[in-house]
N, C-alpha and C. Protein backbone atom coordinates (compact mmCIF):
# COMPACT_ATOMS: atom_id res chain seq x y z
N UNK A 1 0.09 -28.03 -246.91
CA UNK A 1 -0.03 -29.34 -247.51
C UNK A 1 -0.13 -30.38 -246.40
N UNK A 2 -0.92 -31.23 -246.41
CA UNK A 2 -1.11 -32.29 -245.92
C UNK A 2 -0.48 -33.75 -246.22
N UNK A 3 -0.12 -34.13 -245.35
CA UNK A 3 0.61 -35.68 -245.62
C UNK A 3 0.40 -37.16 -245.19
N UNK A 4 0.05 -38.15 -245.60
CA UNK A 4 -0.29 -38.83 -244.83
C UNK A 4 1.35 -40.12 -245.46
N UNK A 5 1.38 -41.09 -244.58
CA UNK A 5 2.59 -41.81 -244.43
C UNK A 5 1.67 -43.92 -244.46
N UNK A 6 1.68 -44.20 -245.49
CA UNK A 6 1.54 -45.69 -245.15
C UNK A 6 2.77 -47.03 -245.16
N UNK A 7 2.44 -47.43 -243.72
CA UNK A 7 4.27 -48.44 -243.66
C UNK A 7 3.52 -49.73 -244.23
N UNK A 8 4.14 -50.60 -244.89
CA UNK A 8 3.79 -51.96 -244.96
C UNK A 8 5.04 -52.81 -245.50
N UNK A 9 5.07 -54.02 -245.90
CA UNK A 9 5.81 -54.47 -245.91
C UNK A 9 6.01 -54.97 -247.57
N UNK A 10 7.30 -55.37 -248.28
CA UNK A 10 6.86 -55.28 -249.34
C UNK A 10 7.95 -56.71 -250.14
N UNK A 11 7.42 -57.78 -251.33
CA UNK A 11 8.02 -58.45 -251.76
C UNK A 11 9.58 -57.96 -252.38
N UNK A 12 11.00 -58.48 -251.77
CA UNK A 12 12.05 -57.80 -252.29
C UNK A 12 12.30 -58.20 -253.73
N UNK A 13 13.16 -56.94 -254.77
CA UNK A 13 13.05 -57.11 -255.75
C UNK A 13 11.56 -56.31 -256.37
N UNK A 14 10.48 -56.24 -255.79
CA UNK A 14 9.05 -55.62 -256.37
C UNK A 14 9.45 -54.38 -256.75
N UNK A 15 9.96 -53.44 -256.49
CA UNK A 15 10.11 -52.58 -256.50
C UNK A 15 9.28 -51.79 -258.22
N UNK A 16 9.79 -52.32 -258.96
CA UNK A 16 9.78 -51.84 -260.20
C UNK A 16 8.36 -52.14 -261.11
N UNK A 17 7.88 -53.17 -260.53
CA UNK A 17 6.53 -53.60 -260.45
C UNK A 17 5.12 -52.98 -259.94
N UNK A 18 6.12 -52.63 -258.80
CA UNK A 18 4.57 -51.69 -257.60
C UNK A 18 4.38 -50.11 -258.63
N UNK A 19 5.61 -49.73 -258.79
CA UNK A 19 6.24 -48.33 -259.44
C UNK A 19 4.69 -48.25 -260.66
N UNK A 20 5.47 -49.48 -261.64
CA UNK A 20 4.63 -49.50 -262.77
C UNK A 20 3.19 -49.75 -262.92
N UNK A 21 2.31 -50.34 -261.24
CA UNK A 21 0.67 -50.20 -260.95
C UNK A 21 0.95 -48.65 -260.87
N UNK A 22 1.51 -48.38 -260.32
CA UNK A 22 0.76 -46.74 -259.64
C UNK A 22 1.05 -46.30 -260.68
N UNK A 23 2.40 -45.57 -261.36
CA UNK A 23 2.29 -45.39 -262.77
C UNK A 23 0.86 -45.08 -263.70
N UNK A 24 0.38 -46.36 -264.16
CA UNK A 24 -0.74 -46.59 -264.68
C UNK A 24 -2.05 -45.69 -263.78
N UNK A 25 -2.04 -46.02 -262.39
CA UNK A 25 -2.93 -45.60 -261.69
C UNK A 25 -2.95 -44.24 -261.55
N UNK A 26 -1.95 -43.69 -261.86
CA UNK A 26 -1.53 -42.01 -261.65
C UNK A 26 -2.19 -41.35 -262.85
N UNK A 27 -1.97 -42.24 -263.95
CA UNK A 27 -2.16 -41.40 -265.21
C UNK A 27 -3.90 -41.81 -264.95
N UNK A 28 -4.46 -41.85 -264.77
CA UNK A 28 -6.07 -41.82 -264.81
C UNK A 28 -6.30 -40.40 -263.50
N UNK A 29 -7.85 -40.27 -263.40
CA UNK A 29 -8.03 -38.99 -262.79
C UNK A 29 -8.25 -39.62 -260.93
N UNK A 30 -7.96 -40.59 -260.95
CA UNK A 30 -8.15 -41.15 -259.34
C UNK A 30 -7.43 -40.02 -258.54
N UNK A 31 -5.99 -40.17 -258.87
CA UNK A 31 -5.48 -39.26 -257.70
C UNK A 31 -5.60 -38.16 -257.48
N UNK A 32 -6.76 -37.15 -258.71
CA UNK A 32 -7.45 -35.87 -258.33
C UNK A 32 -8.64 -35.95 -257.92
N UNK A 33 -9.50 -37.22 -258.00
CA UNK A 33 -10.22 -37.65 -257.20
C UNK A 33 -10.05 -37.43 -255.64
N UNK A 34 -9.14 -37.93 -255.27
CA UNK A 34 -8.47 -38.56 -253.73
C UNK A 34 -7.90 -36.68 -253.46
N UNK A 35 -7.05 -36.12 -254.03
CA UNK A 35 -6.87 -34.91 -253.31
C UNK A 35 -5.28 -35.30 -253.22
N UNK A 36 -5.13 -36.04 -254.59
CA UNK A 36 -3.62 -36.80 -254.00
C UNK A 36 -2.60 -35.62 -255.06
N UNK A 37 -1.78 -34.92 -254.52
CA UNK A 37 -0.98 -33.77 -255.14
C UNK A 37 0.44 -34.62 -255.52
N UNK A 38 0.57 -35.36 -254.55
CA UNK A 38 2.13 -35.83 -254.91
C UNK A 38 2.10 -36.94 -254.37
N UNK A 39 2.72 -38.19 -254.78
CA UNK A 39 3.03 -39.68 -254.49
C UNK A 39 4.75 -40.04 -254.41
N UNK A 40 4.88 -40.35 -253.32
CA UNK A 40 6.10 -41.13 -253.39
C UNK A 40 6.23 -42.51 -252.87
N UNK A 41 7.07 -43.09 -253.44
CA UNK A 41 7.02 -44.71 -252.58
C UNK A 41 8.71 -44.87 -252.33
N UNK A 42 9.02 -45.22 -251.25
CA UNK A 42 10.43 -45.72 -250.58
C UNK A 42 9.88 -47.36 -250.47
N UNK A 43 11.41 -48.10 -250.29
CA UNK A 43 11.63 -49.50 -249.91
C UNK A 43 12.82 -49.59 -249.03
N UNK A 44 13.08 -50.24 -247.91
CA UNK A 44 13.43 -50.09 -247.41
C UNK A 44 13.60 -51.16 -246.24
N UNK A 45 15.03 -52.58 -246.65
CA UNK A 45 15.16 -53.69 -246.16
C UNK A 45 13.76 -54.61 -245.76
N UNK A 46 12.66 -54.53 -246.63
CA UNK A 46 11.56 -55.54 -246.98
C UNK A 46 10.22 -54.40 -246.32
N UNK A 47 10.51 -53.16 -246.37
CA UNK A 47 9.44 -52.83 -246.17
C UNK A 47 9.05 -51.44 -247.13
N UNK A 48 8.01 -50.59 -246.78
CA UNK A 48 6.96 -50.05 -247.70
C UNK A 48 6.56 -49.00 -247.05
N UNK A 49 7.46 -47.91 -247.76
CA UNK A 49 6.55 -46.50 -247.52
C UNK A 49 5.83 -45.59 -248.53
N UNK A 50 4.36 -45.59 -248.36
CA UNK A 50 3.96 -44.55 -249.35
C UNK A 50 3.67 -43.43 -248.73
N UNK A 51 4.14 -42.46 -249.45
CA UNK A 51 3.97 -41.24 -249.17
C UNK A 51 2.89 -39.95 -249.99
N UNK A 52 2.17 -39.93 -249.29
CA UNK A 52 0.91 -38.85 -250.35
C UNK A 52 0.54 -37.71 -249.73
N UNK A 53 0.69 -36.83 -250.69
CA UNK A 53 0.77 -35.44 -250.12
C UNK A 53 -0.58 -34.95 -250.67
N UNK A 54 -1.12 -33.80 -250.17
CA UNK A 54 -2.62 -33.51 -250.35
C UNK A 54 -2.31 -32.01 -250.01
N UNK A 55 -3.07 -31.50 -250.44
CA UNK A 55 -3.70 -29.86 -250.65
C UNK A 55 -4.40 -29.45 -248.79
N UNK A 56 -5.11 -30.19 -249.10
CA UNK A 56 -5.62 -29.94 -247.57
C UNK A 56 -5.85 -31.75 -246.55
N UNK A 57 -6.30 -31.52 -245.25
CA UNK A 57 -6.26 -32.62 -244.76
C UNK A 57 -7.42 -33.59 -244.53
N UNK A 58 -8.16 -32.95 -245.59
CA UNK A 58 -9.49 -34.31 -245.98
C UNK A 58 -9.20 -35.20 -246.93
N UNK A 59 -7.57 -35.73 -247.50
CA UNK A 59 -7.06 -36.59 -248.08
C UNK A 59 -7.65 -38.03 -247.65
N UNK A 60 -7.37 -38.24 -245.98
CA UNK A 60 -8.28 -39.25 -245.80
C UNK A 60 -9.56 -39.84 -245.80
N UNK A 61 -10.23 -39.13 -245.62
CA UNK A 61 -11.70 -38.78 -245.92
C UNK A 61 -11.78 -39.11 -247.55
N UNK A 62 -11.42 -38.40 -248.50
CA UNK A 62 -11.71 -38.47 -249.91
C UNK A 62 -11.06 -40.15 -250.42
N UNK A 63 -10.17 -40.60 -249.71
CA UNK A 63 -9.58 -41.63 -250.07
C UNK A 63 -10.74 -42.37 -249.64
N UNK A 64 -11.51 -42.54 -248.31
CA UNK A 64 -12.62 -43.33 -248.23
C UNK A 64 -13.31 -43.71 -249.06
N UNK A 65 -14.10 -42.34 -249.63
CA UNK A 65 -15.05 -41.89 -250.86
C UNK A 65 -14.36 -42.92 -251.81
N UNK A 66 -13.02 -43.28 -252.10
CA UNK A 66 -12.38 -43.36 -253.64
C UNK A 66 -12.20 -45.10 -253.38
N UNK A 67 -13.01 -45.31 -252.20
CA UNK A 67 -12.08 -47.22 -252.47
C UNK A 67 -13.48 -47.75 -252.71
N UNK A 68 -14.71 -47.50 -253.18
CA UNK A 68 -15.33 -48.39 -253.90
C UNK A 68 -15.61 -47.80 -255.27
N UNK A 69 -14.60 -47.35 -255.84
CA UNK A 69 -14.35 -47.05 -257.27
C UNK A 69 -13.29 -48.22 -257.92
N UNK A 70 -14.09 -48.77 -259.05
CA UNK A 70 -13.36 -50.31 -259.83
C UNK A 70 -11.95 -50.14 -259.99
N UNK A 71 -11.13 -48.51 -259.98
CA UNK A 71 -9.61 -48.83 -260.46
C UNK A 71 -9.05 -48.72 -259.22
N UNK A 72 -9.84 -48.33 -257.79
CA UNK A 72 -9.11 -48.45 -256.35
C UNK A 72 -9.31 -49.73 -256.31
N UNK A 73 -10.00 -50.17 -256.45
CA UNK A 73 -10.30 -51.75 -256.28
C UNK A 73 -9.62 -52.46 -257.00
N UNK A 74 -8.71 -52.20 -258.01
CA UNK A 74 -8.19 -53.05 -259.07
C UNK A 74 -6.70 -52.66 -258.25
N UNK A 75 -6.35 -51.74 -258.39
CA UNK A 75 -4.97 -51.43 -257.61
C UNK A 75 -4.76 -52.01 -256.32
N UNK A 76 -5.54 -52.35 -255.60
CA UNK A 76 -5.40 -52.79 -254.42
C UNK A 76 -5.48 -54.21 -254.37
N UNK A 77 -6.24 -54.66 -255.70
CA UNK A 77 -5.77 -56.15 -255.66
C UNK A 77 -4.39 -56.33 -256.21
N UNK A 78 -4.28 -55.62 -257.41
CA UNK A 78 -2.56 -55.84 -257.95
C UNK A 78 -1.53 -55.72 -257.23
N UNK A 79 -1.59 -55.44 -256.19
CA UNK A 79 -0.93 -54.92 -255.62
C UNK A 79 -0.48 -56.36 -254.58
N UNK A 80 -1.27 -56.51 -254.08
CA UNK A 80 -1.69 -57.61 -253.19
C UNK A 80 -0.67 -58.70 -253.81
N UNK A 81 0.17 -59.16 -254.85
CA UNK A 81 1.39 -60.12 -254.75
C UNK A 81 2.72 -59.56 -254.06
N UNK A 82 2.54 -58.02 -254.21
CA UNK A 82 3.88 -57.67 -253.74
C UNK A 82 3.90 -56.84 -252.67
N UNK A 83 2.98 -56.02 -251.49
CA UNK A 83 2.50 -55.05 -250.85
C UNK A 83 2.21 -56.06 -249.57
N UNK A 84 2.41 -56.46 -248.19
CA UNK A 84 1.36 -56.98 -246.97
C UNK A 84 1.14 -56.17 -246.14
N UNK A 85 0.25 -56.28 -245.20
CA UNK A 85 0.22 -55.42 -244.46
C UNK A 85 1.14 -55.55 -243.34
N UNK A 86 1.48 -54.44 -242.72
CA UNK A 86 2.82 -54.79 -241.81
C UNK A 86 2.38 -55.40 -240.27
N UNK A 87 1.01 -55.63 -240.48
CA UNK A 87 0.50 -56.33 -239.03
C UNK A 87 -0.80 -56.88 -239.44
N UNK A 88 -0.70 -57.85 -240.48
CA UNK A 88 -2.25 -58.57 -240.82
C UNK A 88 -3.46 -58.69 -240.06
N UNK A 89 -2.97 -59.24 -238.51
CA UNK A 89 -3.48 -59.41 -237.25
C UNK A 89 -5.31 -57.91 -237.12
N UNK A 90 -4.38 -56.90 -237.75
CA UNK A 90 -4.51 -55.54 -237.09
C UNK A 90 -5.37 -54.51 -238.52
N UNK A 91 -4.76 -55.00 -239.53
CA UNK A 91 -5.63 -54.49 -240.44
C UNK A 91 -6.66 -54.16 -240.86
N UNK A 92 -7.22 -53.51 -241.29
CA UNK A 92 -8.64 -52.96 -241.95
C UNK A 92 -8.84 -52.79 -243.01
N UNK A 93 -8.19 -51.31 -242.92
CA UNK A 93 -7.80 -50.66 -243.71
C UNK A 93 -6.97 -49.32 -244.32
N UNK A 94 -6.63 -48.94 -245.11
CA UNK A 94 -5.43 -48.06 -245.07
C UNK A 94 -4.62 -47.52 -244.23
N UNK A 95 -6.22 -47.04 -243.58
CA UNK A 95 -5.69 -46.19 -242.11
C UNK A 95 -5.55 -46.81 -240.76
N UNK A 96 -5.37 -48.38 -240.99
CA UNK A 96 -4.28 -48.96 -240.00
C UNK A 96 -3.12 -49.37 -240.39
N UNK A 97 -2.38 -48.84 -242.04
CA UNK A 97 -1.08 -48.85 -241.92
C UNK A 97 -0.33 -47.41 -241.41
N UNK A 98 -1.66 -46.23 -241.11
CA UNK A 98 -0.52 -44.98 -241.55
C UNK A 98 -0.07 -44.97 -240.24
N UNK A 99 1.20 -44.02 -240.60
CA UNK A 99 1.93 -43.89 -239.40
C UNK A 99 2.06 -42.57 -239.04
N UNK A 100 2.07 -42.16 -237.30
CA UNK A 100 1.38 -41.34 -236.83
C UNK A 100 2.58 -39.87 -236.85
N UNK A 101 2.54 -38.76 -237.41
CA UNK A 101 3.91 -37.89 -237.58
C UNK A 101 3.86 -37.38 -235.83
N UNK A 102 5.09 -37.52 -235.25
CA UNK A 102 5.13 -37.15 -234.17
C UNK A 102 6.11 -35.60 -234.27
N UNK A 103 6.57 -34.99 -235.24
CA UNK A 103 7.64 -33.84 -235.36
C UNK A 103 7.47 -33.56 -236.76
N UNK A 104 7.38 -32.04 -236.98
CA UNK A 104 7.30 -31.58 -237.81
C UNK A 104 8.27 -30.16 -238.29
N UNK A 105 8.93 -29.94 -239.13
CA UNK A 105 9.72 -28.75 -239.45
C UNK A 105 9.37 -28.30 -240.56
N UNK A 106 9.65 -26.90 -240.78
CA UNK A 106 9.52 -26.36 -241.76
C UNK A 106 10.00 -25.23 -242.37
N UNK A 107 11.04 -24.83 -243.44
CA UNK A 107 11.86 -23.74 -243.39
C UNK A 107 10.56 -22.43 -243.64
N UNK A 108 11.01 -21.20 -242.94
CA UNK A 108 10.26 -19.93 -243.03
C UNK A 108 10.69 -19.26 -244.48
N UNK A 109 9.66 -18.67 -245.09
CA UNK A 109 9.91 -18.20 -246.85
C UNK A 109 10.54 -17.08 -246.07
C-alpha cells in the first residue's frame, strides 16, 4: 500500500465541517477514481493532516488525472474557508503540501 501525507493548516473548531465535505465526497466514485483505498484526516493545534492510502503508488499521478473533474473542483473550493495552505508563498499544488516519509516500519505476517 501506498501513502501519501498532506500538512496544511486548518480553521480551529472546522473540524466537523471538513469531515462532512469529504463525507459527501467519499460517497461518490472520485476516490476509486484517484486509487484512494483509505482516507484519514488528523487536526492538530491549527493544523491539517490528510492521510490517503492507495493500492499502488500512482495515487499521485491519478489524483492529477482527477483535479479537472467538477466534484475535485467543488471540494477544493469548499474547502477553501477552512483548509490553507501551510506555506501560500510556495504552493501549487497538492503536491507542495505532501510531506516527505523519511522512516518506515512494518510488522512481518
Amino acid at each position: 500500500m501506498h501513502s501519501t501525507l498532506i500538512v496544511a493548516r486548518m480553521e480551529p473548531g472546522s473540524g466537523t465541517d471538513v469531515a462532512r465535505l469529504f463525507g459527501a465526497f467519499d460517497e461518490t466514485e472520485m476516490p476509486h477514481r484517484m486509487g484512494t483505498r483509505r482516507r484519514q484526516l488528523f487536526s492538530y493545534r491549527g493544523l491539517y493532516f490528510h492521510l490517503q492510502d492507495f493500492d499502488t503508488d500512482n495515487g499521485g499521478q491519478l489524483i492529477e488525472e482527477a483535479k479537472t473533474d467538477p466534484r475535485f473542483i467543488g471540494i477544493s473550493e469548499d474547502l477553501k474557508p477552512f483548509i490553507e495552505a501551510y506555506d501560500p508563498a510556495t504552493w501549487r499544488s497538492p503536491a507542495d503540501a505532501m510531506a516527505r516519509r523519511f522512516y518506515h516500519w512494518e510488522a512481518s505476517s
